[in-house]
PDB file of N, CA and C in Angstrom:
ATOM      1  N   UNK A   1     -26.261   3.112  -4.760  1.00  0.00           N
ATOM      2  CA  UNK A   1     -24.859   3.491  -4.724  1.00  0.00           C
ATOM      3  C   UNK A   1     -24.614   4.634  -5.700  1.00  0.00           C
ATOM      4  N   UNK A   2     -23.790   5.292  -5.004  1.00  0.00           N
ATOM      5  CA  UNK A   2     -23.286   6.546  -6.033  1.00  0.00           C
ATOM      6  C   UNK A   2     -21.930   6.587  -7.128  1.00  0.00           C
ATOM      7  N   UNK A   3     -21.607   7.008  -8.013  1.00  0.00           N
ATOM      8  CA  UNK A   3     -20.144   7.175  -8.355  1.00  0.00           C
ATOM      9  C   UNK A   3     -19.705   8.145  -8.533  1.00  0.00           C
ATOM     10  N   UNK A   4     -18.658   8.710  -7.961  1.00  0.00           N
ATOM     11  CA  UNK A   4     -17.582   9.448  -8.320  1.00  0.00           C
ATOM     12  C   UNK A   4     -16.484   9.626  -8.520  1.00  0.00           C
ATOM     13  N   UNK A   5     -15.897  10.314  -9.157  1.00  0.00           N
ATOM     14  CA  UNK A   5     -14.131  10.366  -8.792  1.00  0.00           C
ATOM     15  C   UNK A   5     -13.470   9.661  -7.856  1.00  0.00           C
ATOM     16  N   UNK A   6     -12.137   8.975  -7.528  1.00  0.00           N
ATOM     17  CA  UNK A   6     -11.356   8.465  -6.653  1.00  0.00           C
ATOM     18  C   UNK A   6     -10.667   9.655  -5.904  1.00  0.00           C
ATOM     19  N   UNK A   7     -10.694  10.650  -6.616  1.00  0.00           N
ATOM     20  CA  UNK A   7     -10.424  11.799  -5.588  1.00  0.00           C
ATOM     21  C   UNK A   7     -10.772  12.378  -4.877  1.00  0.00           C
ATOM     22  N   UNK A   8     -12.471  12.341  -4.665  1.00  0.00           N
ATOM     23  CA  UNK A   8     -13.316  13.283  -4.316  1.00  0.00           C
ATOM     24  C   UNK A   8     -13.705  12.048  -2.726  1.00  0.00           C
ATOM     25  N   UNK A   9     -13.206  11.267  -2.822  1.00  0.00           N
ATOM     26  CA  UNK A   9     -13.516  10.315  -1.586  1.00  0.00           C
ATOM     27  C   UNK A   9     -13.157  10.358  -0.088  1.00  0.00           C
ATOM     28  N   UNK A  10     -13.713   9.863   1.156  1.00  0.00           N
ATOM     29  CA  UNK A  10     -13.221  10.579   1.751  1.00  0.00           C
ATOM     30  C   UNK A  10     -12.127   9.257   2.706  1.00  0.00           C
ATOM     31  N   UNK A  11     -11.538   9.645   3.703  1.00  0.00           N
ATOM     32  CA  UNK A  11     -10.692   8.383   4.436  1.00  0.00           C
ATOM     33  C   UNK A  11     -11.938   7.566   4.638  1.00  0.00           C
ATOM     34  N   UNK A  12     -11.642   6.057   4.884  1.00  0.00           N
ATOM     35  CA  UNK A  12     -12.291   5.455   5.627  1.00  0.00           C
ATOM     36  C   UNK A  12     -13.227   4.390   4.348  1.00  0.00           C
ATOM     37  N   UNK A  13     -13.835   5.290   3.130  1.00  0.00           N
ATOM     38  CA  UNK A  13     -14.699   5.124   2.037  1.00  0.00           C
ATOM     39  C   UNK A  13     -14.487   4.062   1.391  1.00  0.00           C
ATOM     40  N   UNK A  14     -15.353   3.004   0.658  1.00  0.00           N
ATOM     41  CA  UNK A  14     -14.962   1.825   0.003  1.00  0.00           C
ATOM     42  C   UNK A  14     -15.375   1.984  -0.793  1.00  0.00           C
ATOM     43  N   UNK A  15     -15.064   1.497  -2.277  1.00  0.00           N
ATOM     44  CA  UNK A  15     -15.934   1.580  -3.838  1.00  0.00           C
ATOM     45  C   UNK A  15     -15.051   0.435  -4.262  1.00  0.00           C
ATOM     46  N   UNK A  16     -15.648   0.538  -5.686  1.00  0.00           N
ATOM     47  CA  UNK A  16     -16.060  -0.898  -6.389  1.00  0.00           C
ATOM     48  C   UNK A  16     -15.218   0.221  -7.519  1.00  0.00           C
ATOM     49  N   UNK A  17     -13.984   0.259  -8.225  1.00  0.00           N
ATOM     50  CA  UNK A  17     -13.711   0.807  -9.124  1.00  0.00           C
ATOM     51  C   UNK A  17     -14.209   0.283 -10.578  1.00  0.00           C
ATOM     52  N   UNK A  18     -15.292   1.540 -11.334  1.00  0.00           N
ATOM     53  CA  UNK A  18     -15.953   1.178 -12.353  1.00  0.00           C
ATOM     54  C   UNK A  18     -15.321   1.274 -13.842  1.00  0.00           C
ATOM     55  N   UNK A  19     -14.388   2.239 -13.847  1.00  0.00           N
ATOM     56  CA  UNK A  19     -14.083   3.037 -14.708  1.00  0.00           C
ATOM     57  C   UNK A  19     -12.606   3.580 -15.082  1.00  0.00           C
ATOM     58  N   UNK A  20     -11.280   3.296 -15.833  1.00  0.00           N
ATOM     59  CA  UNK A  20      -9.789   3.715 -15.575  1.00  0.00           C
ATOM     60  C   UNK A  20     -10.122   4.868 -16.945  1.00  0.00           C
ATOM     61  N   UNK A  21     -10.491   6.423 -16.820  1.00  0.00           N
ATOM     62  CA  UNK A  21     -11.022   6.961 -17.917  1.00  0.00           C
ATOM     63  C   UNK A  21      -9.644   7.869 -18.446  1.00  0.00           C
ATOM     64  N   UNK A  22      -8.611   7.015 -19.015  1.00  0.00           N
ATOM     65  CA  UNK A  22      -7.111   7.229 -19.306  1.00  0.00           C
ATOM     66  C   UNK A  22      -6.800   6.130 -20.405  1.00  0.00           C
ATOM     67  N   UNK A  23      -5.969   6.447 -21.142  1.00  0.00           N
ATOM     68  CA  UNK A  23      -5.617   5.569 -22.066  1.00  0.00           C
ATOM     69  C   UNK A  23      -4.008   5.734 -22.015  1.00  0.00           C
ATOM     70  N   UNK A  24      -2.884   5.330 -22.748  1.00  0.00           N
ATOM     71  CA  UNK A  24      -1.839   5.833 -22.974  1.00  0.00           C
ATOM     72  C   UNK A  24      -0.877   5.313 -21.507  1.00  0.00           C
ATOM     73  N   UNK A  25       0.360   5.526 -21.705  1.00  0.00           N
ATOM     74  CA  UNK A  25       1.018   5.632 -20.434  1.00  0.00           C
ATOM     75  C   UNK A  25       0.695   5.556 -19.323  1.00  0.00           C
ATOM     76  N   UNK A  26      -0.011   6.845 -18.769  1.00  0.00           N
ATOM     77  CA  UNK A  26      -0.579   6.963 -17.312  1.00  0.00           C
ATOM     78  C   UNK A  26      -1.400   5.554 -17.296  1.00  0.00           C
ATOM     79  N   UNK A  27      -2.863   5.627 -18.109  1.00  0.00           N
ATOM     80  CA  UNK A  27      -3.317   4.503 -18.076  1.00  0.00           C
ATOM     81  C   UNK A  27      -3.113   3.190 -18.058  1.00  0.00           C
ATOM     82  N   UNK A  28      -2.223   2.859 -18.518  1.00  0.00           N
ATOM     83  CA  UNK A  28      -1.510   1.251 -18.410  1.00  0.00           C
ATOM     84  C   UNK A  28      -0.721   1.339 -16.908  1.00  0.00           C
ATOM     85  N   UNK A  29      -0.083   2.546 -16.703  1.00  0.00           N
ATOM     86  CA  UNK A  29       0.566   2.160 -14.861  1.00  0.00           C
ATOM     87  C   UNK A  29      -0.429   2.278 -14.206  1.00  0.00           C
ATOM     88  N   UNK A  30      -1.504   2.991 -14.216  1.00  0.00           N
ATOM     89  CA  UNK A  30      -2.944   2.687 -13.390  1.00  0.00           C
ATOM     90  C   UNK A  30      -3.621   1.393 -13.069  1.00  0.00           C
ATOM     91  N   UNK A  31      -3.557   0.954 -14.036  1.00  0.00           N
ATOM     92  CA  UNK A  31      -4.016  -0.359 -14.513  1.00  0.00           C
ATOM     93  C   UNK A  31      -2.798  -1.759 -13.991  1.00  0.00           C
ATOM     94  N   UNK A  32      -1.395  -0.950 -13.799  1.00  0.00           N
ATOM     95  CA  UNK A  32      -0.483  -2.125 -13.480  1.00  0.00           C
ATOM     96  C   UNK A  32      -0.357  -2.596 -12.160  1.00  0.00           C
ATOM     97  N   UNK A  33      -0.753  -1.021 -12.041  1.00  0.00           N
ATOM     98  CA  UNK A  33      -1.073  -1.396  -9.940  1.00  0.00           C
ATOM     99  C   UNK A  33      -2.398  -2.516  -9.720  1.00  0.00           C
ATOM    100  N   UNK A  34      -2.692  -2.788 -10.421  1.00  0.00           N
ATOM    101  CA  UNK A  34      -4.223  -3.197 -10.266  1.00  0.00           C
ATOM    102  C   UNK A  34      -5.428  -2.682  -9.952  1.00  0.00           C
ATOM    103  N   UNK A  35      -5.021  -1.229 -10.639  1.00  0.00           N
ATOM    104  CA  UNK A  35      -6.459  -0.253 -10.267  1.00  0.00           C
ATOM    105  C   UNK A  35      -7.496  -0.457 -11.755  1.00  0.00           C
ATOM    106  N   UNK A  36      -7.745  -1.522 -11.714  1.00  0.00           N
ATOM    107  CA  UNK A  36      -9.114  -2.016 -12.857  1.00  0.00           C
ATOM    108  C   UNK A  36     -10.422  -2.414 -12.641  1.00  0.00           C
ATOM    109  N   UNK A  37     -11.506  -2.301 -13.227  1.00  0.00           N
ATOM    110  CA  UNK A  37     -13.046  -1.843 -13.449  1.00  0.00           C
ATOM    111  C   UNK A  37     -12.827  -3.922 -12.509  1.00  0.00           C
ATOM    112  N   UNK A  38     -13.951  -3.127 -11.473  1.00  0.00           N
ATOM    113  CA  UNK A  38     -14.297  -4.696 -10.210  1.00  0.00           C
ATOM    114  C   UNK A  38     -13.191  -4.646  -9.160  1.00  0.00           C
ATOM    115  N   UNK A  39     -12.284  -3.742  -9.391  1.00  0.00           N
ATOM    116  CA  UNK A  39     -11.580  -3.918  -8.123  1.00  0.00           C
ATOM    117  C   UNK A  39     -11.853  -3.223  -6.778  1.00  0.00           C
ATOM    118  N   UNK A  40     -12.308  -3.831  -5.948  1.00  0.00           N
ATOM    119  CA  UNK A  40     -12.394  -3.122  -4.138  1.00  0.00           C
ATOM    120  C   UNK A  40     -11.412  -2.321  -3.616  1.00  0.00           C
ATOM    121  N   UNK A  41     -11.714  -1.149  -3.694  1.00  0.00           N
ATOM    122  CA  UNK A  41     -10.787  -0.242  -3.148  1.00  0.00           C
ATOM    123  C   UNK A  41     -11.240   0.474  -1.720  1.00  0.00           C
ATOM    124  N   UNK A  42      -9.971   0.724  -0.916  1.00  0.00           N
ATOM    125  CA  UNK A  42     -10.645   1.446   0.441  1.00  0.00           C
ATOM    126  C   UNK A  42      -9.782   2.490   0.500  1.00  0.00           C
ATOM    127  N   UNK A  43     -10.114   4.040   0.970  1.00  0.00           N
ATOM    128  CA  UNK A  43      -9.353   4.883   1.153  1.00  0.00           C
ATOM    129  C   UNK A  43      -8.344   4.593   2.376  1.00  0.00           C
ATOM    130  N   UNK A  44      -7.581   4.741   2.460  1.00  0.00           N
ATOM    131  CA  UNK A  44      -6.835   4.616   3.685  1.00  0.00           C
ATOM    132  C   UNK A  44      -6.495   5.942   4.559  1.00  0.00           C
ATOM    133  N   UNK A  45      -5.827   6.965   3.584  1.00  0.00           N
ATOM    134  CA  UNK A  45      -5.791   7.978   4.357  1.00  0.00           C
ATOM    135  C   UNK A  45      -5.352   9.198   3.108  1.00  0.00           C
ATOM    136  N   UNK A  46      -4.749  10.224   3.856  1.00  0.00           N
ATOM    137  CA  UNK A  46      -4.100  11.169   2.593  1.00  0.00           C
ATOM    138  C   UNK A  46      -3.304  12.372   3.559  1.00  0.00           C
ATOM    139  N   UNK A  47      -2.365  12.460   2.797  1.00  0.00           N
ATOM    140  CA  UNK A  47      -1.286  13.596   3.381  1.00  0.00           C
ATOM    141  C   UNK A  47      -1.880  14.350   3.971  1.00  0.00           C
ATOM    142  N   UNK A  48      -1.195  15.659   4.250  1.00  0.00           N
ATOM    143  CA  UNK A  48      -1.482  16.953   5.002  1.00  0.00           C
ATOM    144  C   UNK A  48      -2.261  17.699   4.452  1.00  0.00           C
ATOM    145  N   UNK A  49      -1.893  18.061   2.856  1.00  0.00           N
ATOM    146  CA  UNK A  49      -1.881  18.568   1.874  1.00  0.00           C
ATOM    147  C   UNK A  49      -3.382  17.861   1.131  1.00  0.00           C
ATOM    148  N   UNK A  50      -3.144  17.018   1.394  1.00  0.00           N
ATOM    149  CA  UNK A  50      -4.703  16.057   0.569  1.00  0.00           C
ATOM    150  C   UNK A  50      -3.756  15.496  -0.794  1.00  0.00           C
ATOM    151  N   UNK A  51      -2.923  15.451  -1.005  1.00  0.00           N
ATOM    152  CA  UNK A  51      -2.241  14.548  -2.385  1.00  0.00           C
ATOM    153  C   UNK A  51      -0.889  14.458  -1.310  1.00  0.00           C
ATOM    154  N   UNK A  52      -0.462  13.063  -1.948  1.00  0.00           N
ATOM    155  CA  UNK A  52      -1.451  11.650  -2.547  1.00  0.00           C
ATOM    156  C   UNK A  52      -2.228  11.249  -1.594  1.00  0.00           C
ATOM    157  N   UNK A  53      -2.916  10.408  -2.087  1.00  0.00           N
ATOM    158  CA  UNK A  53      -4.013   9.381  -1.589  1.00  0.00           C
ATOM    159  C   UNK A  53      -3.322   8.445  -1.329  1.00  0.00           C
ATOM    160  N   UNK A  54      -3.800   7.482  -0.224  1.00  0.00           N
ATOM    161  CA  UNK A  54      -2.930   6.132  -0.070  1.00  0.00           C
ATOM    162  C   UNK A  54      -4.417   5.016  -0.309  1.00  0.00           C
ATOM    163  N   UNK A  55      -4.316   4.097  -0.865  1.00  0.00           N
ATOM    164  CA  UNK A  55      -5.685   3.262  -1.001  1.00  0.00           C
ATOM    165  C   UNK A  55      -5.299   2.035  -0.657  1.00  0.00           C
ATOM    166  N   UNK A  56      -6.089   0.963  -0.064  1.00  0.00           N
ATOM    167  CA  UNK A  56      -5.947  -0.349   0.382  1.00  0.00           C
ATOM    168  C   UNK A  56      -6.293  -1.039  -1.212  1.00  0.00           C
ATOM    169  N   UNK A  57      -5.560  -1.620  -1.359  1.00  0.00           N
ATOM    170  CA  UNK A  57      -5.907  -2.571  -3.039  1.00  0.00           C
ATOM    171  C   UNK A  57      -5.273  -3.896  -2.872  1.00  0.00           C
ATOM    172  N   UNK A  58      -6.259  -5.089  -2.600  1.00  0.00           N
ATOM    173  CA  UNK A  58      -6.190  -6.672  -2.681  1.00  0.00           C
ATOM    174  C   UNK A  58      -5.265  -6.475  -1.588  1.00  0.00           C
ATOM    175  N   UNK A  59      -5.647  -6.660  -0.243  1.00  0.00           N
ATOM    176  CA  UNK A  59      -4.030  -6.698   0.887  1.00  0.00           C
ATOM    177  C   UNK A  59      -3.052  -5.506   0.698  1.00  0.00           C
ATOM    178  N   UNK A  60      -3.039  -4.831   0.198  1.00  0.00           N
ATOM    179  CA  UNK A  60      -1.730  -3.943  -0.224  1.00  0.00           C
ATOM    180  C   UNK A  60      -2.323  -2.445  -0.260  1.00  0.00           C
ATOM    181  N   UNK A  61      -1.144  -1.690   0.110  1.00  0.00           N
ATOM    182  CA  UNK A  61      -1.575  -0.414   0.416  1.00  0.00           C
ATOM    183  C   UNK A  61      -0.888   0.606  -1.096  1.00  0.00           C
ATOM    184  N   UNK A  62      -1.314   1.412  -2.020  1.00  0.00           N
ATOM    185  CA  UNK A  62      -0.597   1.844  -2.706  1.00  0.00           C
ATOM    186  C   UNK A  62      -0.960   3.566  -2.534  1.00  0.00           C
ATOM    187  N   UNK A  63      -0.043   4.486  -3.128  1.00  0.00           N
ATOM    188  CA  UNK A  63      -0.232   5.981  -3.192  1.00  0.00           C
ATOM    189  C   UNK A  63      -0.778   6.397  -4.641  1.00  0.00           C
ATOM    190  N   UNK A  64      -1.360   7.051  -4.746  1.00  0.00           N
ATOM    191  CA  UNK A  64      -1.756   7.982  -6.528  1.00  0.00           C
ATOM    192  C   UNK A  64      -1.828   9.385  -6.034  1.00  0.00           C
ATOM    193  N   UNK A  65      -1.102   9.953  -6.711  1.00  0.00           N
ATOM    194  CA  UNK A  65      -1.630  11.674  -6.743  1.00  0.00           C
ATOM    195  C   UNK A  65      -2.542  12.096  -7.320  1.00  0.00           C
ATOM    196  N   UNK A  66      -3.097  13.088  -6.842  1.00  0.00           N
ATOM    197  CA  UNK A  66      -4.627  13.413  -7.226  1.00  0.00           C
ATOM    198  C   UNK A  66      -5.102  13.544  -8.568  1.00  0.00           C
ATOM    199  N   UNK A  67      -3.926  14.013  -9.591  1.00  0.00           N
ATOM    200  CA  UNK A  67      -4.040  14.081 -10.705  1.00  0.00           C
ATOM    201  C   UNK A  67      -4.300  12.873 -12.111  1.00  0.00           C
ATOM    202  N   UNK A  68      -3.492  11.608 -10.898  1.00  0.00           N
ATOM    203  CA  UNK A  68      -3.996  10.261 -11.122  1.00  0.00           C
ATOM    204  C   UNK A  68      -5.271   9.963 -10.671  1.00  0.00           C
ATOM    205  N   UNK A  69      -5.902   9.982  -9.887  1.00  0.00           N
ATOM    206  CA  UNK A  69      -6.816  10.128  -9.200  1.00  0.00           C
ATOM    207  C   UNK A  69      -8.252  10.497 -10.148  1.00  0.00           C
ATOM    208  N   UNK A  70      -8.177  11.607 -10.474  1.00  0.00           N
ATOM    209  CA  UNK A  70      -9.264  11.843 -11.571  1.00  0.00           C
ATOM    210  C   UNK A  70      -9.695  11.357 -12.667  1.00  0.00           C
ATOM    211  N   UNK A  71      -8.537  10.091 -12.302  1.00  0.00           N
ATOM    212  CA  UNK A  71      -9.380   9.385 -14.070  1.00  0.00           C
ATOM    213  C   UNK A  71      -9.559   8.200 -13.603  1.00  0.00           C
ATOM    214  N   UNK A  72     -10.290   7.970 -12.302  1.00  0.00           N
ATOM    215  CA  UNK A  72     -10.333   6.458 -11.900  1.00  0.00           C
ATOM    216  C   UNK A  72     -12.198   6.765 -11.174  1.00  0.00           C
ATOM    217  N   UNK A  73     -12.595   6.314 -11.717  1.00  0.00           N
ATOM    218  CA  UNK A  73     -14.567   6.683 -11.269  1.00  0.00           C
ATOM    219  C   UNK A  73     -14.468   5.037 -10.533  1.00  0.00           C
ATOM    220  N   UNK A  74     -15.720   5.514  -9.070  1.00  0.00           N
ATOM    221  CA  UNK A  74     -15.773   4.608  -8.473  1.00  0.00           C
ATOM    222  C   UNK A  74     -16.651   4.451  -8.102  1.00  0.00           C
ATOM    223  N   UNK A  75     -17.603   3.603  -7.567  1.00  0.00           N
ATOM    224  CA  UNK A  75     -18.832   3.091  -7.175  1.00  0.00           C
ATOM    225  C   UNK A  75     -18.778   2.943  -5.917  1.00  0.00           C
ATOM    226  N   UNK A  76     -19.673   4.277  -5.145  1.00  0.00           N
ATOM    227  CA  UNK A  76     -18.736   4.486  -3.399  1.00  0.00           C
ATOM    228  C   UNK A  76     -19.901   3.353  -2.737  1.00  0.00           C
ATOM    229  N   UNK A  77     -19.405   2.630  -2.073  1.00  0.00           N
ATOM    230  CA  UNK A  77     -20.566   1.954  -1.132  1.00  0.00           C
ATOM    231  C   UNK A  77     -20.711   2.759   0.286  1.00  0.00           C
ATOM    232  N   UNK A  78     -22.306   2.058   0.411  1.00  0.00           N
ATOM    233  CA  UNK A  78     -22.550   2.780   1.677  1.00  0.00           C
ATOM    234  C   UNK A  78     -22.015   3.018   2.990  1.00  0.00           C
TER     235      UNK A  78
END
């Protein structure tokens, strides 16, 4: 398995989020959505534009903009 960025992913893609590499503010609402190190994430889709991202997280669908996006490393499965 590989890791990269949550941004760099493509629709369809599943990972294992390893990493919330943010501290402060941003980081704690990252973290409130339930985007934390073991959580299964699936891309779902993404605007026109490519920001935001929409991701499947535990049943639930949420958005991050890309800029959120870059501080979340993920463990893409095959």
């Amino acid at each position: 398995m590989s890791r990269m960025i949550l941004r760099k992913m493509r629709k369809n893609q599943k990972g294992v989020i390893t990493a919330v590499k943010k501290d402060g503010e941003l980081g704690r609402r990252i973290r409130d959505m339930g985007l934390v190190p073991g959580t299964e994430i699936t891309v779902q889709g993404r605007a026109p534009l490519y920001d935001p991202v929409a991701l499947r997280v535990m049943g639930s669908v949420i958005s991050l903009r890309n800029n959120e996006a870059d501080f979340i490393e993920v463990e893409v499965q095959p």
